[in-house]
Protein backbone atom coordinates (compact mmCIF):
# COMPACT_ATOMS: atom_id res chain seq x y z
CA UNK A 1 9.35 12.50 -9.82
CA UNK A 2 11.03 9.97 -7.78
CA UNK A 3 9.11 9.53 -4.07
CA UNK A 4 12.65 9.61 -2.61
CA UNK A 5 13.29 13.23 -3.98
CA UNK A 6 9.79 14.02 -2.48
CA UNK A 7 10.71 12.96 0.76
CA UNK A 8 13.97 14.46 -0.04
CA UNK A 9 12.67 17.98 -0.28
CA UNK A 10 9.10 17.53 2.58
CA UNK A 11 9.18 18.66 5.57
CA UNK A 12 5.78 17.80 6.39
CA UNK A 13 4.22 14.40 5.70
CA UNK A 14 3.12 13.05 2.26
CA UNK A 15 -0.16 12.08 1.65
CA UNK A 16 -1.20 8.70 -0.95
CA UNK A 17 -3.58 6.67 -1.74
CA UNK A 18 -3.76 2.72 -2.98
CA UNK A 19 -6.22 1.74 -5.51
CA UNK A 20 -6.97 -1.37 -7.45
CA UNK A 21 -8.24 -1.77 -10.94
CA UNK A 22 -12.17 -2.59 -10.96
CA UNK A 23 -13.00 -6.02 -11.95
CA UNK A 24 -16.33 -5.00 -13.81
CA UNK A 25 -18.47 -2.64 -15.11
CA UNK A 26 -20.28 -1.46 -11.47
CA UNK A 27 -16.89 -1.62 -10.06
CA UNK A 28 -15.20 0.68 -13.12
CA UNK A 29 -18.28 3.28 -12.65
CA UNK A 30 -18.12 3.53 -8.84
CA UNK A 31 -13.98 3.95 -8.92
CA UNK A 32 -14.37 6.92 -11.49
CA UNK A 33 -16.12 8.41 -9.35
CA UNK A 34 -13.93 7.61 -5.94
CA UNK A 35 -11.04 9.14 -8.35
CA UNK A 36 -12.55 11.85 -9.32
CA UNK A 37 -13.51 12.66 -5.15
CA UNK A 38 -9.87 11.44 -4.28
CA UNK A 39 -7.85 13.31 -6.87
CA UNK A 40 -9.27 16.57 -5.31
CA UNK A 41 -7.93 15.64 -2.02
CA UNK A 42 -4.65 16.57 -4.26
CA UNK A 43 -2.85 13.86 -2.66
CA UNK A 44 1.67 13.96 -3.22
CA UNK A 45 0.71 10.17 -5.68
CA UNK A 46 -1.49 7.11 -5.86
CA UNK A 47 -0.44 3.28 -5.88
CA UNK A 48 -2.21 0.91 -8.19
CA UNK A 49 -2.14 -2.60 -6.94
CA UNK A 50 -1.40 -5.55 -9.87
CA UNK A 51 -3.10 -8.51 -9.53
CA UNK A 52 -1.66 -12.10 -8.66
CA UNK A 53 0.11 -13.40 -11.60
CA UNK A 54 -0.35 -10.82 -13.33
CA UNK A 55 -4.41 -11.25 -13.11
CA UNK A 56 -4.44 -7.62 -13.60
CA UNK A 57 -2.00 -6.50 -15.71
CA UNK A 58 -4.02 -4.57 -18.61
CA UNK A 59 -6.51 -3.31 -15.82
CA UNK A 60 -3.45 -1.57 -13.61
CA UNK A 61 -1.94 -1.09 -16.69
CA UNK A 62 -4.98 1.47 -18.33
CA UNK A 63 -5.87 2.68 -14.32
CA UNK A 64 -1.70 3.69 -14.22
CA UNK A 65 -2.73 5.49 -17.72
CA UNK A 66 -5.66 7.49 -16.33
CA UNK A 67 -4.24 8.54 -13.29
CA UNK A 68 -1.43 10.02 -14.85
CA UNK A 69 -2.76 11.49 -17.47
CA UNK A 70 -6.76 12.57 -16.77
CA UNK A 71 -5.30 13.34 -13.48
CA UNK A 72 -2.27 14.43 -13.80
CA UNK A 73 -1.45 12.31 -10.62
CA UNK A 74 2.22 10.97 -9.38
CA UNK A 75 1.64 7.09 -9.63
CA UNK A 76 3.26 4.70 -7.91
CA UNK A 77 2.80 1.25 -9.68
CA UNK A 78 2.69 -1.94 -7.64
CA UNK A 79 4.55 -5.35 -9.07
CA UNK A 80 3.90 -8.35 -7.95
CA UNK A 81 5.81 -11.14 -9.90
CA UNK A 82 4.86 -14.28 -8.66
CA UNK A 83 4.88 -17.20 -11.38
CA UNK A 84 6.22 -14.69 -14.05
CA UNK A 85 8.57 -15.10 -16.41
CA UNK A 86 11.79 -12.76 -16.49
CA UNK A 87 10.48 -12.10 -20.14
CA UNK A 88 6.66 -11.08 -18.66
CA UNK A 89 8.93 -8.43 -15.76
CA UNK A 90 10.83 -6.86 -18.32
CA UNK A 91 7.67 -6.31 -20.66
CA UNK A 92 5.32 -4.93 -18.03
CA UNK A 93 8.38 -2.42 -16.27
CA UNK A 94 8.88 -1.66 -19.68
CA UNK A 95 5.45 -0.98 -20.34
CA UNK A 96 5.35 1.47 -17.27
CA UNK A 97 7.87 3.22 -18.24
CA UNK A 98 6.92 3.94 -21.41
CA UNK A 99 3.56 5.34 -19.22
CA UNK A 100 6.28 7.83 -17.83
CA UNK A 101 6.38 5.79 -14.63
CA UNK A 102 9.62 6.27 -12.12
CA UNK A 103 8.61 4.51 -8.93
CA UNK A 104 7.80 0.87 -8.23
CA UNK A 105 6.77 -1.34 -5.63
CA UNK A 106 7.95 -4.48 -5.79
CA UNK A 107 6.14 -7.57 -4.15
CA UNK A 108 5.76 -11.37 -4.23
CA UNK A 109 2.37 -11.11 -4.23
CA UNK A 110 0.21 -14.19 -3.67
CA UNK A 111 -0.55 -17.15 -5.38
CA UNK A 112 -3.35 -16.50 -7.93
CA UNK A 113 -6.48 -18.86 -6.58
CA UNK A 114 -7.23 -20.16 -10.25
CA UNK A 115 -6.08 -24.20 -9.43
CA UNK A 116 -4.87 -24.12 -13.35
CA UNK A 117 -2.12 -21.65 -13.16
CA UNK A 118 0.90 -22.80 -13.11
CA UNK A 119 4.38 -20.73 -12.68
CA UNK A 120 6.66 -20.12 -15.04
CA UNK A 121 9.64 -22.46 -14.38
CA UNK A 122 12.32 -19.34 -14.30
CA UNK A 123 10.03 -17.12 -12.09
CA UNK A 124 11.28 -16.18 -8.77
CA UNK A 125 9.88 -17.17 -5.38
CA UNK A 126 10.40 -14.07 -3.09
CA UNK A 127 10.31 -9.96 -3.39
CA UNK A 128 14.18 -10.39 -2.82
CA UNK A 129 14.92 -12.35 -5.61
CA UNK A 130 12.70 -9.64 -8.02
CA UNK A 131 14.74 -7.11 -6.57
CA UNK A 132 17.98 -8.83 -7.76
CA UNK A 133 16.59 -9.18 -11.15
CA UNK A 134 15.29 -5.75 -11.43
CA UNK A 135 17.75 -3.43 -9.97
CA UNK A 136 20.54 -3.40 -12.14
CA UNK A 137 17.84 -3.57 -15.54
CA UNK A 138 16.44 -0.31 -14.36
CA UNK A 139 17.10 2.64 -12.88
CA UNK A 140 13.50 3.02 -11.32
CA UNK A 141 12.67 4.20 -7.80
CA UNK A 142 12.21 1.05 -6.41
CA UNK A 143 10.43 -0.04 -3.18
CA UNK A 144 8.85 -2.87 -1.23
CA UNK A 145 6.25 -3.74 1.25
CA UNK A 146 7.14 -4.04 4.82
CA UNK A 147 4.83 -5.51 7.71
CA UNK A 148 4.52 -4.03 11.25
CA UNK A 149 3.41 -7.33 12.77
CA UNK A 150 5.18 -9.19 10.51
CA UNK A 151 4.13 -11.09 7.10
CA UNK A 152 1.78 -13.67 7.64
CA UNK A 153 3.70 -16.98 6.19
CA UNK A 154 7.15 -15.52 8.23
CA UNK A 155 8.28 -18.19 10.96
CA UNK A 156 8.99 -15.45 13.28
CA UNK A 157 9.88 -11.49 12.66
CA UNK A 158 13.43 -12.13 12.89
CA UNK A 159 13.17 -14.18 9.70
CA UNK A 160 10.95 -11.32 8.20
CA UNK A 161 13.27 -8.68 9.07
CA UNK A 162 16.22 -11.43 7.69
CA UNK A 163 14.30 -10.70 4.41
CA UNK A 164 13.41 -7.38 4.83
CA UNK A 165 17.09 -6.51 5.00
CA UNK A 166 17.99 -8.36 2.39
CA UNK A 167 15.44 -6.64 0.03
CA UNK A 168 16.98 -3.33 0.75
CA UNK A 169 20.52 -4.75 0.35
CA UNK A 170 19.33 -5.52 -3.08
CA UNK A 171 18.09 -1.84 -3.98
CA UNK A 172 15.31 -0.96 -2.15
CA UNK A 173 14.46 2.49 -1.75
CA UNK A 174 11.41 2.60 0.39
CA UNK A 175 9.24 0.47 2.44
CA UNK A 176 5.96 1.01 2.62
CA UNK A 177 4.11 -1.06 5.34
CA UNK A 178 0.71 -3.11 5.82
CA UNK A 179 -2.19 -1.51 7.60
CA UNK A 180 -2.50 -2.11 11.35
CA UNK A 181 -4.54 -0.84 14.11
CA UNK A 182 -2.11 -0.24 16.97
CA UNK A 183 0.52 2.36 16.44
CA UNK A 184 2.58 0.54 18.42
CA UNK A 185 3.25 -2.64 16.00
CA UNK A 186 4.88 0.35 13.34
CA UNK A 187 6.92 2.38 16.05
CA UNK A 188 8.39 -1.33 17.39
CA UNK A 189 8.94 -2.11 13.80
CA UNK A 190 10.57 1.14 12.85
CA UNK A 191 12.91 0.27 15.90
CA UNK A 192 13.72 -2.90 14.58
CA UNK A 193 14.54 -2.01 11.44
CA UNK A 194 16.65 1.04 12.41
CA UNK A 195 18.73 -1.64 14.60
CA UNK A 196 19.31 -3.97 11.38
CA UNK A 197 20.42 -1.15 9.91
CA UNK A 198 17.96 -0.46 7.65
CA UNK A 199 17.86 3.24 7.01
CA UNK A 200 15.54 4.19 4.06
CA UNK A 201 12.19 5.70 4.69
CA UNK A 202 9.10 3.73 6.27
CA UNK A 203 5.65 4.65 5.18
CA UNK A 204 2.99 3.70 7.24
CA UNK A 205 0.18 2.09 5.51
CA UNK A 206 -3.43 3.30 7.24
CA UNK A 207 -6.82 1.49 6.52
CA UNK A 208 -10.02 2.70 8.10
CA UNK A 209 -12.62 0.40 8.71
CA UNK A 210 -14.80 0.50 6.23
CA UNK A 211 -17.16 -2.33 7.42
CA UNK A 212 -16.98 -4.57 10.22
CA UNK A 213 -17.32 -7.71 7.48
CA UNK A 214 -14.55 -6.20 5.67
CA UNK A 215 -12.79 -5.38 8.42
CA UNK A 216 -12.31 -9.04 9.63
CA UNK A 217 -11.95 -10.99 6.36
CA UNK A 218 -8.93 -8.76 5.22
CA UNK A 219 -7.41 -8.69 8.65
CA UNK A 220 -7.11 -12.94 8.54
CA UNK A 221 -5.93 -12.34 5.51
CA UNK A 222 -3.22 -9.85 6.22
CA UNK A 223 -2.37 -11.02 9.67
CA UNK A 224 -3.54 -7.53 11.06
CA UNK A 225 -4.53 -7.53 15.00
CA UNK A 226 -7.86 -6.60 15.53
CA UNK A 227 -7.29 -4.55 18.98
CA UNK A 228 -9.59 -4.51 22.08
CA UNK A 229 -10.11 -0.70 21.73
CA UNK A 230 -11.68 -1.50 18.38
CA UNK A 231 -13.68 -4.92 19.39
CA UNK A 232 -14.90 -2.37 22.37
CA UNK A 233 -15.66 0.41 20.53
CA UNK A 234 -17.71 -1.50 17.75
CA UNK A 235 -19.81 -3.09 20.53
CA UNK A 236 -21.01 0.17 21.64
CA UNK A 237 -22.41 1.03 17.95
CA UNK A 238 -26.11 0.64 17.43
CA UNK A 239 -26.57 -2.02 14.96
CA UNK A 240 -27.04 -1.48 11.31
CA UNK A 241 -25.97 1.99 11.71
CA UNK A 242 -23.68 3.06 9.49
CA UNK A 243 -23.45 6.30 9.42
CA UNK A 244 -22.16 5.72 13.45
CA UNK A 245 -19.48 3.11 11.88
CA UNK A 246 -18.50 5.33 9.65
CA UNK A 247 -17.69 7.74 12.03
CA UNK A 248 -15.93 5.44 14.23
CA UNK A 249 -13.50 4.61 11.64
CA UNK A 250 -13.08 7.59 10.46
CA UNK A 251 -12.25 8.55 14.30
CA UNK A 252 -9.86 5.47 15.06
CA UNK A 253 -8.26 6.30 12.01
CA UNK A 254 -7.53 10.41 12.39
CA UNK A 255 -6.28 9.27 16.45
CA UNK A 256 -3.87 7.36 14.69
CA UNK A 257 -2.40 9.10 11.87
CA UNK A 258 -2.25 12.11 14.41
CA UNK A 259 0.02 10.08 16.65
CA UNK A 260 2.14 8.94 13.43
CA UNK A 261 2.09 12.71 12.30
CA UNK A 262 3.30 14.02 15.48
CA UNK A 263 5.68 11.28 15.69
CA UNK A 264 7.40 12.20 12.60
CA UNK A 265 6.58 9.71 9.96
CA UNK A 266 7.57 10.93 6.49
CA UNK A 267 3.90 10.17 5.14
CA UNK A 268 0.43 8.44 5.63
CA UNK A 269 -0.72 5.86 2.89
CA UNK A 270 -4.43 5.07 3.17
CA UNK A 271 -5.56 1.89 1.47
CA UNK A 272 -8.94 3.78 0.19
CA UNK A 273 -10.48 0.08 -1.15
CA UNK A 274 -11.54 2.14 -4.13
CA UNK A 275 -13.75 4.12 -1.96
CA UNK A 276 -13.89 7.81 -1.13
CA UNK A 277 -16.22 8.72 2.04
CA UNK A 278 -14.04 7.96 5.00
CA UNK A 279 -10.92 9.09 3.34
CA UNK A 280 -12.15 12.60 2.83
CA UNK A 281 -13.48 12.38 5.89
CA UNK A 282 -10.17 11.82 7.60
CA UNK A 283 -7.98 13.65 5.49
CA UNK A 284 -10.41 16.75 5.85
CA UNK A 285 -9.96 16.34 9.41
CA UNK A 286 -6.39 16.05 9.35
CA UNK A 287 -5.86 19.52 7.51
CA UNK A 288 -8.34 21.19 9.78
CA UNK A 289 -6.51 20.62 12.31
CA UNK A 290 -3.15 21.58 10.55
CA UNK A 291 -1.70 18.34 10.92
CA UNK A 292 -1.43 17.56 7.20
């Protein structure tokens, strides 16, 4: 099913989760057994990331596979096409497809780390230009990323919103956004980009804190604020308890996907980090109290 005709046909909020493939044997065992915990939760579909130049391509590929059919789960597969050929995007769309996959995310994506890689000379530098190649090819539910405060190498978010616009002029169905931890970057945002005239629907992306470690290296890497309320409230937790940081995030996170709930968001995507504990946590709490 196409996540447009979901949102289509919702009145109440959608629920989805992003994983990523596991990049060994630990990893593999511990995300069967977030999926299994996750796919309970009976969430509307799941994204699976795809690596940097295609790092991950088999691994999203066979994760795509057993969501959709051990599950039985509406996926949502990522694309990110930096340094890849047009030849390499037509044979992995073309491989989700044949998977039975409708919807896509397209992204840049970032440059892989490995020093020897080396882009294809007819790859394509920005989400905008994927979108050109890939909308009239397919007739996929396409969307893109979109980013509250807004993406870390934009000069300004005038530029980013320059780009945003220009991705949805190109075919863009749906935007879902990076994480961040004051509701107020996403409402401003969703402001700005009803004023560009940018109509399509804006998912907001929702990541608990997971670890205070965590917390900090993805933030620098994402550009996500780390807010006073949170520096304050992780202060006041005894140390090396985590059972009280778990709480805490699962806490910060149910305030704010309350306040997107109630402010009408058409749905709540929680980057789960291949994890399950705070997620059920949160989403548990959501229902209990109706919202969800």
């Amino acid at each position: 099913m196409k996540l447009t005709d979901l949102w289509k046909s919702r009145n109440t909020p959608t629920l989805s989760f992003e994983l990523f493939p596991a990049r060994n044997e630990k990893a593999a065992a511990n995300l069967d057994k977030a999926i299994d915990k996750l796919a309970a939760l009976k969430p509307d579909f799941v994204s699976v990331t795809f690596g940097a130049g295609g790092s991950t391509r088999e691994g999203s590929h066979q994760l795509v596979r057993k969501l959709r059919e051990e599950k039985e789960l509406e996926t949502l597969a990522y694309f990110a096409g930096f340094g890849l050929s047009p030849d390499a995007i037509t044979a992995v769309l073309n491989d989700y497809q044949a998977l039975g996959v409708e919807n896509i995310l397209v992204v840049r994506g970032d440059e892989p780390r490995d020093k020897d890689f080396e882009p294809h000379p007819e790859s394509f530098k920005y989400a905008s230009e994927l979108m050109e190649f890939i909308r009239p090819r397919y007739e996929l539910c396409l969307g893109v990323a979109g980013y509250p405060e807004a993406h870390i190498d934009a000069v300004d978010q005038a530029k980013d919103m320059k780009f945003l616009k220009l991705k949805v002029e190109r075919g863009a169905e749906f935007i879902i956004t990076n994480y961040f931890y004051d509701n107020q970057y996403f409402f401003d945002y969703v402001e700005r980009c009803r004023a560009a005239g940018i109509d399509i629907p804006i998912i907001p992306g929702v990541m608990p804190i997971y670890s205070i470690k965590m917390m900090r290296i993805l933030a620098g890497m994402c550009g996500a604020t780390i807010t006073e309320k949170i520096e304050s409230g992780l202060a006041a937790l005894p140390e090396d308890e985590n059972a009280a940081l778990n709480d805490f995030g699962v806490n910060f996170a149910y305030e704010q996907c309350a306040e997107l709930i109630k402010a009408g968001v058409p749905g709540l995507h929680i980057y789960t980090m291949d994890r399950s504990k705070s997620t059920i946590g949160l989403v548990n709490r959501l229902r209990a109290e109706a919202l969800l």
